[in-house]
PDB file of N, CA and C in Angstrom:
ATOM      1  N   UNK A   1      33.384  75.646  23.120  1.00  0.00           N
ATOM      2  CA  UNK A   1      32.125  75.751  22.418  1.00  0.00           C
ATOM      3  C   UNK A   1      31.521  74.360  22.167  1.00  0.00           C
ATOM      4  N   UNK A   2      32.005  73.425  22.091  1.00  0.00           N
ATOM      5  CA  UNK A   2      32.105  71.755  21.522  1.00  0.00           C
ATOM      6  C   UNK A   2      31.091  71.639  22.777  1.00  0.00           C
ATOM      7  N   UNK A   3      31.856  71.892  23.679  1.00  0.00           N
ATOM      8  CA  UNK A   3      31.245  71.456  25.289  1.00  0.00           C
ATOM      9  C   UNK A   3      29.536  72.165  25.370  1.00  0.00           C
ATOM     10  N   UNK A   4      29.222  73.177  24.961  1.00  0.00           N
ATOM     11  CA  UNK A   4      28.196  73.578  25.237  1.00  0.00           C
ATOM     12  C   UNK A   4      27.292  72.658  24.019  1.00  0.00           C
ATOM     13  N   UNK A   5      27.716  72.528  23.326  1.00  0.00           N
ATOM     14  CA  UNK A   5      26.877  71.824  22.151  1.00  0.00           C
ATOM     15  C   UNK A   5      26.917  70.739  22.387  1.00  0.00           C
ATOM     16  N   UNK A   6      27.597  69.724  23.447  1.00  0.00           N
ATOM     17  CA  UNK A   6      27.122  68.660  23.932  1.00  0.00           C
ATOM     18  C   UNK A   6      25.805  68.531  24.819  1.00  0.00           C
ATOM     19  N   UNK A   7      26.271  69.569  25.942  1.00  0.00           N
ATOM     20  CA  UNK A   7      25.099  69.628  27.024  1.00  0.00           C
ATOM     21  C   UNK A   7      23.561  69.564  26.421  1.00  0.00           C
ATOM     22  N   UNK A   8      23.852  70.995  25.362  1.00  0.00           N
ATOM     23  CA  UNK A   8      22.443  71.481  24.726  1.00  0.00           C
ATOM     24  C   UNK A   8      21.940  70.218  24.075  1.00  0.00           C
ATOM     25  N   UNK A   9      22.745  69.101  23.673  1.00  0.00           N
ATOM     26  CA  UNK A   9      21.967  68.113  22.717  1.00  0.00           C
ATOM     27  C   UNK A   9      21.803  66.827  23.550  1.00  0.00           C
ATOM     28  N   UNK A  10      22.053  67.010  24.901  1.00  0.00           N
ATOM     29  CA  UNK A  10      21.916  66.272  25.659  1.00  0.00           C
ATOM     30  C   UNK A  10      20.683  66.489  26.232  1.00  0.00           C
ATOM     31  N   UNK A  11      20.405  67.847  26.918  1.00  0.00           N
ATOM     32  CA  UNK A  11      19.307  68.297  27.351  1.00  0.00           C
ATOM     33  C   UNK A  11      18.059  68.630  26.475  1.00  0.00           C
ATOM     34  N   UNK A  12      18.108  68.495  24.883  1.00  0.00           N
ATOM     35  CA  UNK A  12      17.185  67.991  24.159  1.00  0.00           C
ATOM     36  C   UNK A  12      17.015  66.874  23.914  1.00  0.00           C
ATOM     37  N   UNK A  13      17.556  65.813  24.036  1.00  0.00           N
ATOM     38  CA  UNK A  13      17.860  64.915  24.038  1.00  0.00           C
ATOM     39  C   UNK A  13      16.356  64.154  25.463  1.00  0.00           C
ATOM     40  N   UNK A  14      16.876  64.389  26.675  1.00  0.00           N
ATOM     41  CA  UNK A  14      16.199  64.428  27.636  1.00  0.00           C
ATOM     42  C   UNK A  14      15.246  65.020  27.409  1.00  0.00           C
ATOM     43  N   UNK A  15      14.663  66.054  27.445  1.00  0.00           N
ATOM     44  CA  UNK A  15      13.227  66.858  27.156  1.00  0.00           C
ATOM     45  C   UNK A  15      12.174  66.120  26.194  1.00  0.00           C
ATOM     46  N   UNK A  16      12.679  65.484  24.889  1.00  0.00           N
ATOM     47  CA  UNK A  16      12.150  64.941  23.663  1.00  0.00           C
ATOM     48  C   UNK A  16      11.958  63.622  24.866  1.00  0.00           C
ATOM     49  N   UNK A  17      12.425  62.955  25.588  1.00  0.00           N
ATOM     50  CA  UNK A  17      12.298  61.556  26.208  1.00  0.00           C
ATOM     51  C   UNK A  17      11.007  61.732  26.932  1.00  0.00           C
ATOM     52  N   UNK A  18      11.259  62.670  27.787  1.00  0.00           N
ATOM     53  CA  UNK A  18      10.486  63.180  29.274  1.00  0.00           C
ATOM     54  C   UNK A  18       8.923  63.102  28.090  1.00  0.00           C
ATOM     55  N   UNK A  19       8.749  64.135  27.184  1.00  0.00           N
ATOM     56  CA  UNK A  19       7.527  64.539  26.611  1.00  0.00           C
ATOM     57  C   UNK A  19       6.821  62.964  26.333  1.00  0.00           C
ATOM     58  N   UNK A  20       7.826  62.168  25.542  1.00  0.00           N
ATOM     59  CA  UNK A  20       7.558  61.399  24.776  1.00  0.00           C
ATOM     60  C   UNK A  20       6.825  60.543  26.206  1.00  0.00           C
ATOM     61  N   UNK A  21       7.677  60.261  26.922  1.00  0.00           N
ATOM     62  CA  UNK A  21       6.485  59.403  28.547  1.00  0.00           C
ATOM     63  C   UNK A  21       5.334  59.758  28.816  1.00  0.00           C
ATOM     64  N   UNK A  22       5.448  61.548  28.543  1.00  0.00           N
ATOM     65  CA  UNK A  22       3.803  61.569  28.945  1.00  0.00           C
ATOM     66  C   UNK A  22       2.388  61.512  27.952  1.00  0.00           C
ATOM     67  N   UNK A  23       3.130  60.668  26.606  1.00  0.00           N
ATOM     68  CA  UNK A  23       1.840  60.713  25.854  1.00  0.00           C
ATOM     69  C   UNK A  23       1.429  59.017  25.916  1.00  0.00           C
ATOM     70  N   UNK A  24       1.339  58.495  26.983  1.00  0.00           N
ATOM     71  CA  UNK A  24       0.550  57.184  27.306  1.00  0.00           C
ATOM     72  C   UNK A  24      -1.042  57.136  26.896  1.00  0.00           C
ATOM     73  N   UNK A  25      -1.053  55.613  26.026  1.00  0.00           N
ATOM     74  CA  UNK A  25      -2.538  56.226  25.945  1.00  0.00           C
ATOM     75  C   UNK A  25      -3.824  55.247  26.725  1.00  0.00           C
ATOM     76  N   UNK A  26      -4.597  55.073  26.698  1.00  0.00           N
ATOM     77  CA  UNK A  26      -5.995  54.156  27.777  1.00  0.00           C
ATOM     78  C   UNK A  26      -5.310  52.762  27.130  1.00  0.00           C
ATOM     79  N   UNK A  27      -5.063  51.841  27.933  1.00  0.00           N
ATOM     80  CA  UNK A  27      -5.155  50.776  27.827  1.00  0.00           C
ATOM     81  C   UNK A  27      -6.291  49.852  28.462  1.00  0.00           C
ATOM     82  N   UNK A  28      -7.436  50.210  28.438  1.00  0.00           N
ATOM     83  CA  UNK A  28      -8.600  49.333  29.290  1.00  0.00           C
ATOM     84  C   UNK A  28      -9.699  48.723  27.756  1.00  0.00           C
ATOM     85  N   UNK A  29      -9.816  47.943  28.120  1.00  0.00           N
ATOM     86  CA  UNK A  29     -10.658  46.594  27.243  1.00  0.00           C
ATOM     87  C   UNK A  29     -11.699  46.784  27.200  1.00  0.00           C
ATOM     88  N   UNK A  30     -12.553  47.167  26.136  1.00  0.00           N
ATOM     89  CA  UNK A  30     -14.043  47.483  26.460  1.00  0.00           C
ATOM     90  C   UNK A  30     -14.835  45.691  25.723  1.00  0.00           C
ATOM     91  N   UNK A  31     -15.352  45.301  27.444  1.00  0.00           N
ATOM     92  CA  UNK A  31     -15.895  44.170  26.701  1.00  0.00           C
ATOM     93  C   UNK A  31     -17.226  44.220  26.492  1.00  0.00           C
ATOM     94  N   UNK A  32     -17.987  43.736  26.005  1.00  0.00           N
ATOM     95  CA  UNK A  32     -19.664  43.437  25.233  1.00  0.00           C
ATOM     96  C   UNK A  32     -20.082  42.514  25.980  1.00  0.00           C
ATOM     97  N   UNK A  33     -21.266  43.067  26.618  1.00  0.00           N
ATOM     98  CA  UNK A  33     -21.810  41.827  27.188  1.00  0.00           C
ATOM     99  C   UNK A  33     -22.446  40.561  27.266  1.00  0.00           C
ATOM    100  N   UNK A  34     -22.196  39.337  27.495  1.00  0.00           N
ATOM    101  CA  UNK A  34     -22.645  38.106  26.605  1.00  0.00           C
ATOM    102  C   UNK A  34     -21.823  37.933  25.181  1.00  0.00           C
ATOM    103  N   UNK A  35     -20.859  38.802  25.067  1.00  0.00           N
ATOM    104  CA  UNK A  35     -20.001  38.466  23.594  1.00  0.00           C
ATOM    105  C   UNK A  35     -18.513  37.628  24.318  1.00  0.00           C
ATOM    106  N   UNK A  36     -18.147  36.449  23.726  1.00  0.00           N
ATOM    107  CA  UNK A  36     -16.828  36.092  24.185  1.00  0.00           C
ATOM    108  C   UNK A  36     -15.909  36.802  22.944  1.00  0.00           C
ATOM    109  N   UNK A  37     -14.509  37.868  22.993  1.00  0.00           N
ATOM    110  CA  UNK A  37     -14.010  38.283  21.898  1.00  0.00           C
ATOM    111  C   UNK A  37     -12.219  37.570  22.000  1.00  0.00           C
ATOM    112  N   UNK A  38     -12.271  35.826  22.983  1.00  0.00           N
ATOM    113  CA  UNK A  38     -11.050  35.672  22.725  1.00  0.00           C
ATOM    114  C   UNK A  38     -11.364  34.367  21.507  1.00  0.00           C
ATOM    115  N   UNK A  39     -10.160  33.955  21.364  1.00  0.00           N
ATOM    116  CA  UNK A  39      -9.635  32.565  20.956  1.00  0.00           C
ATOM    117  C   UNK A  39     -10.947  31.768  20.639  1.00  0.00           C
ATOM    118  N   UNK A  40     -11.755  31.118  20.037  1.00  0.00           N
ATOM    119  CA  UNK A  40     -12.130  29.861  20.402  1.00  0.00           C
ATOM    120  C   UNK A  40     -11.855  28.542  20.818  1.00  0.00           C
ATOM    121  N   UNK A  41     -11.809  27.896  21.418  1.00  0.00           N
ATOM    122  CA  UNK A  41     -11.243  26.602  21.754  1.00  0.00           C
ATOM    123  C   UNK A  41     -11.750  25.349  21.312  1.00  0.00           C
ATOM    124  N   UNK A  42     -10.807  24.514  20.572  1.00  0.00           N
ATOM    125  CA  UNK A  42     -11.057  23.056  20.176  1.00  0.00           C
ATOM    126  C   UNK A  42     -10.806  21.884  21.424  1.00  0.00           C
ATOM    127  N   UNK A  43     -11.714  21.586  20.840  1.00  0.00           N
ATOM    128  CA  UNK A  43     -11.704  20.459  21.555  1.00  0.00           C
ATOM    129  C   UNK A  43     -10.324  19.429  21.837  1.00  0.00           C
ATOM    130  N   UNK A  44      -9.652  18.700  22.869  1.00  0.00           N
ATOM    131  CA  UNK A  44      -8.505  17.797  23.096  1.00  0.00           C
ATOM    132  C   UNK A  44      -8.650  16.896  21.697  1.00  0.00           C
ATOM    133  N   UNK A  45      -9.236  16.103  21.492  1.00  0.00           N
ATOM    134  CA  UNK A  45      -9.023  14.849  20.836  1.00  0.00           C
ATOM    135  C   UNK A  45      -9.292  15.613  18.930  1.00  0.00           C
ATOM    136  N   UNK A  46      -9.579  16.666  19.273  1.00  0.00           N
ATOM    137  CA  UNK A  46      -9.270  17.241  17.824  1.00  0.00           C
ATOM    138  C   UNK A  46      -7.619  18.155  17.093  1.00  0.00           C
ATOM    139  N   UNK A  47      -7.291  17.943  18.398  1.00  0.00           N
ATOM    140  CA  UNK A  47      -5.738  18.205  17.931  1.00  0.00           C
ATOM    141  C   UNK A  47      -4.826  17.078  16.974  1.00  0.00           C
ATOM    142  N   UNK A  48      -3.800  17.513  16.772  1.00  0.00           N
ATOM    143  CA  UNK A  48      -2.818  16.615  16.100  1.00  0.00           C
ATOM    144  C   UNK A  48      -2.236  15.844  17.047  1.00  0.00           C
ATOM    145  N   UNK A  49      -2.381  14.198  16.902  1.00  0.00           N
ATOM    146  CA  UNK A  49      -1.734  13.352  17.866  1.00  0.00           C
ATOM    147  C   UNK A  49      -0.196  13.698  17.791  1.00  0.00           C
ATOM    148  N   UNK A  50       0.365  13.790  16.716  1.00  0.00           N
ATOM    149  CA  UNK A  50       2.115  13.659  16.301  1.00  0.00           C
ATOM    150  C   UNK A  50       2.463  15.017  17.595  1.00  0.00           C
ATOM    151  N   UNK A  51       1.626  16.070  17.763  1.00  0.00           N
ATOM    152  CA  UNK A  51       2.448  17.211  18.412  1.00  0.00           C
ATOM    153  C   UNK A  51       2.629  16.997  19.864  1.00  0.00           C
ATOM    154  N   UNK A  52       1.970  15.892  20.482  1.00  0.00           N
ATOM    155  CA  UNK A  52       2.175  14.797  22.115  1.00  0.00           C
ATOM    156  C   UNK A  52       3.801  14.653  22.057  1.00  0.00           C
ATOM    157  N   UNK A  53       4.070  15.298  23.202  1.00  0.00           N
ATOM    158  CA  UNK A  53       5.723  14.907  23.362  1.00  0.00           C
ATOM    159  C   UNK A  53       5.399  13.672  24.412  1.00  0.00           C
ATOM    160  N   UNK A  54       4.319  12.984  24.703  1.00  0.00           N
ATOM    161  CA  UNK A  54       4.499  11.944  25.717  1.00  0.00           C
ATOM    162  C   UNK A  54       4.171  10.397  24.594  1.00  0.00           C
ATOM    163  N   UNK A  55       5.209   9.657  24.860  1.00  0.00           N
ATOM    164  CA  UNK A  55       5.818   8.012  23.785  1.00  0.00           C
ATOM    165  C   UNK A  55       4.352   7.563  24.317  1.00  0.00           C
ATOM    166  N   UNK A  56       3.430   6.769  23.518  1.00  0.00           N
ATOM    167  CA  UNK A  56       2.148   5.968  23.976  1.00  0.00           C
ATOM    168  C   UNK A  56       1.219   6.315  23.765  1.00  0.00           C
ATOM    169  N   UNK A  57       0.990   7.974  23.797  1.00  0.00           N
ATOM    170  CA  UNK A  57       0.000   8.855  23.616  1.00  0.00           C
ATOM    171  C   UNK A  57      -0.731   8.895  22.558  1.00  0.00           C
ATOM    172  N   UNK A  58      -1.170   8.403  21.709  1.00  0.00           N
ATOM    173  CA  UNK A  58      -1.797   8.564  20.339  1.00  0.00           C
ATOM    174  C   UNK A  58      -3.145   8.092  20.335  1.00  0.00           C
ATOM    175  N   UNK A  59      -3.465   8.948  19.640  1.00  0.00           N
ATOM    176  CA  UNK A  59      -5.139   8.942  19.346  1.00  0.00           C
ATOM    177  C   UNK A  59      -5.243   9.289  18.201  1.00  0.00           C
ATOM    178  N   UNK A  60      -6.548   8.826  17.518  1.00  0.00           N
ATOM    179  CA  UNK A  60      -7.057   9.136  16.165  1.00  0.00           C
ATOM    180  C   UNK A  60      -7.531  10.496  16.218  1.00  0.00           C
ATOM    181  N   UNK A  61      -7.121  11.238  15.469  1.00  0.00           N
ATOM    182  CA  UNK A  61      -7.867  12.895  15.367  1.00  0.00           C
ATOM    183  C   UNK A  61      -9.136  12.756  15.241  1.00  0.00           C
ATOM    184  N   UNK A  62     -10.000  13.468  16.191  1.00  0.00           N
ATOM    185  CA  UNK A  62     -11.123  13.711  16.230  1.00  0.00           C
ATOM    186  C   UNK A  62     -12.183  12.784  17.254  1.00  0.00           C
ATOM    187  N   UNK A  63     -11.152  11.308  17.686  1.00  0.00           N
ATOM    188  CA  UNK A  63     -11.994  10.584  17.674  1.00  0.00           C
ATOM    189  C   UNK A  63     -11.453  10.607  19.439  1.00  0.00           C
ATOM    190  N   UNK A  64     -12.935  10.987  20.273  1.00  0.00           N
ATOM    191  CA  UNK A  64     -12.867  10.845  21.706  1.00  0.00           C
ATOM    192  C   UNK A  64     -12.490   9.995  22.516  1.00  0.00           C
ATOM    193  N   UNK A  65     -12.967   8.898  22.176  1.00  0.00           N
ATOM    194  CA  UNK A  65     -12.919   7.231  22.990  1.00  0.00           C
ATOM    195  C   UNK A  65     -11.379   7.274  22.791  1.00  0.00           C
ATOM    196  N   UNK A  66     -11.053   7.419  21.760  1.00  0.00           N
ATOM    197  CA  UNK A  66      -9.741   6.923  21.537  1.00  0.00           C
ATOM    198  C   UNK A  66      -8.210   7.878  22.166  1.00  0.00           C
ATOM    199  N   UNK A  67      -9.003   9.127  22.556  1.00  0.00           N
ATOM    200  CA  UNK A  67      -8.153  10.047  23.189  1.00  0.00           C
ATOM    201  C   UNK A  67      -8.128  10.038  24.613  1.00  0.00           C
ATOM    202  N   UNK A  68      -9.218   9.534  24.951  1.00  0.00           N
ATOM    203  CA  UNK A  68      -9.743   9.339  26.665  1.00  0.00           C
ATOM    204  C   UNK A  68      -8.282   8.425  26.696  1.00  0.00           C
ATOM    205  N   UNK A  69      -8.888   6.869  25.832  1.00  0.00           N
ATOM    206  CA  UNK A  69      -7.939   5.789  26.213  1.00  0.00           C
ATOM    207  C   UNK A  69      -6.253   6.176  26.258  1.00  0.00           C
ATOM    208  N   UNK A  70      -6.226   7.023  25.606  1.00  0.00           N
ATOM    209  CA  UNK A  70      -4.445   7.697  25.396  1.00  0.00           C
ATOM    210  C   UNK A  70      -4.256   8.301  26.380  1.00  0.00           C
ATOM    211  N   UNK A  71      -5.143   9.149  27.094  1.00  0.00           N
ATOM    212  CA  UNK A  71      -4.914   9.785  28.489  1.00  0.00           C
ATOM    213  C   UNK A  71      -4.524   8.744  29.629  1.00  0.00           C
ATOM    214  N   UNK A  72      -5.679   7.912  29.718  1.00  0.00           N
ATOM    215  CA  UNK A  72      -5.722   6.907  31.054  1.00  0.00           C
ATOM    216  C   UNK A  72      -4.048   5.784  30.695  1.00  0.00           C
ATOM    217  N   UNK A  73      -3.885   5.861  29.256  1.00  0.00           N
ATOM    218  CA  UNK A  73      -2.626   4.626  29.528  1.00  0.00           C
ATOM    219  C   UNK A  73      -1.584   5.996  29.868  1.00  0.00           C
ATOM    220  N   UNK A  74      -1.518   7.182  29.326  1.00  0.00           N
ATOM    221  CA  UNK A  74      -0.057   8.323  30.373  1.00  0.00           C
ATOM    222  C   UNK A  74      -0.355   8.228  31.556  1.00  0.00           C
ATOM    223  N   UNK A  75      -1.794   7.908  31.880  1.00  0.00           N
ATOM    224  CA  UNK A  75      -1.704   8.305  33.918  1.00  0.00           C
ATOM    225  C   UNK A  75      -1.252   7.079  34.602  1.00  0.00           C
ATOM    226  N   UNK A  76      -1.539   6.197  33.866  1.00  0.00           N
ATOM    227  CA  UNK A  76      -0.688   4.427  34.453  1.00  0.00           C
ATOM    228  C   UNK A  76       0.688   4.511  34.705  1.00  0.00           C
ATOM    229  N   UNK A  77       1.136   5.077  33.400  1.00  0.00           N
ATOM    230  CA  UNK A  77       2.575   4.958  33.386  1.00  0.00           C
ATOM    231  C   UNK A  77       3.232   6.058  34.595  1.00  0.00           C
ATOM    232  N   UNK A  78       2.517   7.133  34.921  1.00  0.00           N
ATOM    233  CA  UNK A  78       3.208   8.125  35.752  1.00  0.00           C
ATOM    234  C   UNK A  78       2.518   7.908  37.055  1.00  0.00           C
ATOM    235  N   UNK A  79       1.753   6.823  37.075  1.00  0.00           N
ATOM    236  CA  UNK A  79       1.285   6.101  38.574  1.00  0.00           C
ATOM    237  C   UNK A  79       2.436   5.308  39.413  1.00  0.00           C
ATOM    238  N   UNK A  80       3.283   6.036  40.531  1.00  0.00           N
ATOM    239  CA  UNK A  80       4.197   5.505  41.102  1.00  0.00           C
ATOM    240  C   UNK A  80       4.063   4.020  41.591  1.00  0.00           C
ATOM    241  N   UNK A  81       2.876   3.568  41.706  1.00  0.00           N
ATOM    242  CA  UNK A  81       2.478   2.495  42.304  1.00  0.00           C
ATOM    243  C   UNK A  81       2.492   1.078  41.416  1.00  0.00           C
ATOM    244  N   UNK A  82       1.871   1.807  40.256  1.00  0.00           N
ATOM    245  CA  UNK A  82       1.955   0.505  38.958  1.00  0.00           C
ATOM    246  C   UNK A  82       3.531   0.333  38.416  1.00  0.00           C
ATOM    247  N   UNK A  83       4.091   1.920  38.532  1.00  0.00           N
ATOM    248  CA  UNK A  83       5.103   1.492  38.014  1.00  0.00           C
ATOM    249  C   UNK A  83       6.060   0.269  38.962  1.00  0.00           C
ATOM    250  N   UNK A  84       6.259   0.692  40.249  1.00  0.00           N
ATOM    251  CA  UNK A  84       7.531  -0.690  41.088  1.00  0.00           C
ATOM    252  C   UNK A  84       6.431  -1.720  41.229  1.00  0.00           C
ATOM    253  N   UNK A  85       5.552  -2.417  40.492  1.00  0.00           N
ATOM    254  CA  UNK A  85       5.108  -3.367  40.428  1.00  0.00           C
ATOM    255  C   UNK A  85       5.732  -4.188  39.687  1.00  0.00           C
TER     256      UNK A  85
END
């Protein structure tokens, strides 16, 4: 009797699964047109200098000139050419 009361709670078991797959529901994105609805994006040189994992990199928050210049001295250093000079 044990044995049949396994199967049966097995095969409800399965049935409750099977049902449960077929209640998927619309996953499609209704977008607005001319509306952007992600993220906004900040600007580079308005980030936090400290969160740069590259040594040299620092710039004043907010301030452009000074983030350009932090870019161009990382591309020197990873310039194969300047470097075996």
């Amino acid at each position: 009797m044990t044995g049949r009361k396994f199967v049966f709670a097995g095969t409800a078991l399965l049935l409750a699964l099977g049902l449960g797959a077929c209640g998927e529901r619309e996953q499609v994105i209704v977008y607005k047109q001319g509306k952007y609805q992600g993220k906004p994006d900040t600007k580079p040189w308005e980030n936090d200098p400290a969160a740069s994992p590259y040594p040299g990199s620092k710039w004043n928050k907010g301030d452009k000139s000074s983030w350009e210049s932090a870019v161009r001295t990382r591309n020197l250093g990873q310039n194969e050419y300047t470097r075996a000079e």
